[in-house]
C-alpha atoms as a PDB file:
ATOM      1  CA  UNK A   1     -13.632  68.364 119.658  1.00  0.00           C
ATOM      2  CA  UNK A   2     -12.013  65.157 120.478  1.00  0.00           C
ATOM      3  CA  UNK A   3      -8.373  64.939 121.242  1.00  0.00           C
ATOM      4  CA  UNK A   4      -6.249  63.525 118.092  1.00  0.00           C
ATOM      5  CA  UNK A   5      -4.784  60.267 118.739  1.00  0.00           C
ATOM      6  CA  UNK A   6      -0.947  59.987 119.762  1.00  0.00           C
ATOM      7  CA  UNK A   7       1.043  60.274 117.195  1.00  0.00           C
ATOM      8  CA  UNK A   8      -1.470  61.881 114.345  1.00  0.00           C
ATOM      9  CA  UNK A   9      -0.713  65.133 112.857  1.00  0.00           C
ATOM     10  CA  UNK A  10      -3.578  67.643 112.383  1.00  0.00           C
ATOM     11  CA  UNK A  11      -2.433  67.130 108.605  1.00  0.00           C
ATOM     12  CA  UNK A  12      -3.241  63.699 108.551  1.00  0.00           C
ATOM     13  CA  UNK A  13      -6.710  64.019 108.784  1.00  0.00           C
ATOM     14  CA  UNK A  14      -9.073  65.177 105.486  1.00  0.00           C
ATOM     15  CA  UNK A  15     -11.098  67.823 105.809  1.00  0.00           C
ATOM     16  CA  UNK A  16     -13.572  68.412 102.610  1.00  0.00           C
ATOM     17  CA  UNK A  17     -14.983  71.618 101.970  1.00  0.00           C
ATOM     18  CA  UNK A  18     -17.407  72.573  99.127  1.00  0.00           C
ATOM     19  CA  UNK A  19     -17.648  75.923  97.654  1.00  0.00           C
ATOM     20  CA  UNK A  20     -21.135  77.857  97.625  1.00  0.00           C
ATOM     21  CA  UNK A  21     -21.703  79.675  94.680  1.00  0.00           C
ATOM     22  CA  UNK A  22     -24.076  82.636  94.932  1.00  0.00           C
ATOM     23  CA  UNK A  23     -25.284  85.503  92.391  1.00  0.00           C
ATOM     24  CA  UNK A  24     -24.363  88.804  93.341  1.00  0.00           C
ATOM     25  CA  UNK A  25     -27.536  90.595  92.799  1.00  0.00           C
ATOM     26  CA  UNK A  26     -28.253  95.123  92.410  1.00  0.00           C
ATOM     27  CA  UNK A  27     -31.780  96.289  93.659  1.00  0.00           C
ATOM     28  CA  UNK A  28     -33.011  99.959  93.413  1.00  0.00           C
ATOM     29  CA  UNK A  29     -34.535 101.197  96.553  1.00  0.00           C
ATOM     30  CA  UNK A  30     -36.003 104.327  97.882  1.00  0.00           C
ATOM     31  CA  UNK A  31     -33.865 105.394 100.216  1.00  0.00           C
ATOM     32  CA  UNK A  32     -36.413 106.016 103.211  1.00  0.00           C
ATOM     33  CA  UNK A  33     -37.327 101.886 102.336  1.00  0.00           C
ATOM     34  CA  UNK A  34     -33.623 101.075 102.732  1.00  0.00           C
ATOM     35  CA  UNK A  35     -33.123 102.624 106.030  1.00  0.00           C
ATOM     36  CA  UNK A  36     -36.606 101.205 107.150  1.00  0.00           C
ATOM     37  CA  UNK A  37     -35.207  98.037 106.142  1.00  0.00           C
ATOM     38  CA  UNK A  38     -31.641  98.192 107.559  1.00  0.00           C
ATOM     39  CA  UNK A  39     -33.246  99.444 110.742  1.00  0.00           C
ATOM     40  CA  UNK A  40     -35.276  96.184 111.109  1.00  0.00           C
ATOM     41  CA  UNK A  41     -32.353  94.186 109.802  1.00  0.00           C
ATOM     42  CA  UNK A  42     -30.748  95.526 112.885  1.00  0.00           C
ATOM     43  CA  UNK A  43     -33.375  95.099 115.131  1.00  0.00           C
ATOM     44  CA  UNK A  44     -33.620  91.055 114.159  1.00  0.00           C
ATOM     45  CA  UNK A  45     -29.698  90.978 114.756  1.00  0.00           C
ATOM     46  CA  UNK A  46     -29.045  89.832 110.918  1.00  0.00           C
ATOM     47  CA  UNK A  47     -28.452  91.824 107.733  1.00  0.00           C
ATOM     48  CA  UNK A  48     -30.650  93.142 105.038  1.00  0.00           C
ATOM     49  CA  UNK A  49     -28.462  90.451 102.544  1.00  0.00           C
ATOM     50  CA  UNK A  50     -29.385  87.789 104.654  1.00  0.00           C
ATOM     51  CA  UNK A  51     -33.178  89.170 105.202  1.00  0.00           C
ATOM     52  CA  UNK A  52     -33.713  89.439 101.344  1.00  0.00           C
ATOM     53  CA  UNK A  53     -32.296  85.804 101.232  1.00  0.00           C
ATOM     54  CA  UNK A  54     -34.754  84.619 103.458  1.00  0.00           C
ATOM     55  CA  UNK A  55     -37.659  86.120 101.970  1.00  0.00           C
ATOM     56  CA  UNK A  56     -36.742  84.661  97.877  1.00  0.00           C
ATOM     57  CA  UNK A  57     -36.183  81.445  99.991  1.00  0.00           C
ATOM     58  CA  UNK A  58     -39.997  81.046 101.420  1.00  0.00           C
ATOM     59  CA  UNK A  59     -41.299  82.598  98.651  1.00  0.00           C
ATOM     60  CA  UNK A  60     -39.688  80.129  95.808  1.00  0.00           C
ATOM     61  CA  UNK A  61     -40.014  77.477  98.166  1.00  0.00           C
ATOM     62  CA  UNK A  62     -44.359  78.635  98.746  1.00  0.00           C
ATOM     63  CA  UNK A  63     -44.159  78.370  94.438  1.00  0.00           C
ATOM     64  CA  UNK A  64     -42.895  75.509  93.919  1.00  0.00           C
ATOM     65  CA  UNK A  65     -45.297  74.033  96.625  1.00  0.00           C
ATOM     66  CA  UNK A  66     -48.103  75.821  95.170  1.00  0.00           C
ATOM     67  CA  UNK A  67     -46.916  74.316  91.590  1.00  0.00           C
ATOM     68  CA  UNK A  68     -46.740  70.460  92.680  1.00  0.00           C
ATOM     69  CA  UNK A  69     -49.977  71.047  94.556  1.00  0.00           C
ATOM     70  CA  UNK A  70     -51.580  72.721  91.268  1.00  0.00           C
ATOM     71  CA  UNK A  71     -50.064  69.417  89.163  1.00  0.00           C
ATOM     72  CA  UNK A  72     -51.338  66.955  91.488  1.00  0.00           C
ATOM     73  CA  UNK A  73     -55.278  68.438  91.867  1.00  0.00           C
ATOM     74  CA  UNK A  74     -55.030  67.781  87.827  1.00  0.00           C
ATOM     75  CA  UNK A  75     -53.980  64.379  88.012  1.00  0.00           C
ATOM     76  CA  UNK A  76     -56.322  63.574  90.120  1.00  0.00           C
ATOM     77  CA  UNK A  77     -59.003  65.308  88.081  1.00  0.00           C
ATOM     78  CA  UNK A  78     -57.771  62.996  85.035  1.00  0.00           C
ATOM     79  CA  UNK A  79     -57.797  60.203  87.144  1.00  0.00           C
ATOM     80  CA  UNK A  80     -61.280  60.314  89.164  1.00  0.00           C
ATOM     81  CA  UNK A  81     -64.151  58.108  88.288  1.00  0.00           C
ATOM     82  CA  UNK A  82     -66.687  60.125  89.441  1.00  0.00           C
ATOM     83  CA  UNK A  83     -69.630  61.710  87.235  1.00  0.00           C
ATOM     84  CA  UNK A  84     -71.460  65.314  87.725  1.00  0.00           C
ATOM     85  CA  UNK A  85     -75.178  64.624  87.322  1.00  0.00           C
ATOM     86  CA  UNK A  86     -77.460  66.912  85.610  1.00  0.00           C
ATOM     87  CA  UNK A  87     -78.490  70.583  86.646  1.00  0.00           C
ATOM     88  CA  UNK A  88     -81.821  70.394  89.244  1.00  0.00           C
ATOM     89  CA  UNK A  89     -82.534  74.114  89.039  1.00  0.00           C
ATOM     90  CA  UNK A  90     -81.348  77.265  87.805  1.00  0.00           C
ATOM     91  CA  UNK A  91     -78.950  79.148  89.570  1.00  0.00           C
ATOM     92  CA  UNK A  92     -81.498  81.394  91.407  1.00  0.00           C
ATOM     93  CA  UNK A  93     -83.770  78.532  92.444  1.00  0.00           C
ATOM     94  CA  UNK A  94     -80.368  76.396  94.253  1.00  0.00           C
ATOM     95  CA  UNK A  95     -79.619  80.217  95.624  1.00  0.00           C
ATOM     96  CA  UNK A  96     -83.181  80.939  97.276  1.00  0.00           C
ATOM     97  CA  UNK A  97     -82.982  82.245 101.080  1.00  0.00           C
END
């Protein structure tokens, strides 16, 4: 932190905060799960809050990947130029070892 120039009071400067707004949420858990899970908590040197967190983070996140990923294979579908050509053989014959 850099020293305040001569003269300036500490009230002088603006400081802007923003709030966070999060959803208090109630789960049901078996107890023997909970202390499982507190234990590891524990062990990673964070909370079980903060581990839940994390976990509806990367998976919502994996989703919404997933999601755009599924939306852009049928664009390209809609868009491609390419043609499928007729059956050679019946399914057995292109399967033959």
């Amino acid at each position: 932190m850099q020293p305040l120039p001569s003269g300036q009071l500490i009230a002088d400067l603006h400081i802007y905060t923003y709030p966070v707004y999060m959803k208090n949420v109630t789960i049901a858990l078996d107890e023997s799960l909970f202390r499982e899970a507190r234990r590891i908590a524990t062990d990673r040197a964070t909370t079980l809050n903060a581990m839940i967190r994390k976990f509806l983070e990367e998976l919502t996140e994996r989703e919404s990947r997933a999601a755009k990923a599924r939306r852009r294979i049928v664009e390209l579908c809609r868009k491609t130029q390419a043609e499928v050509g007729p059956r050679t053989g019946s399914r057995d014959e292109i399967h033959e070892r």
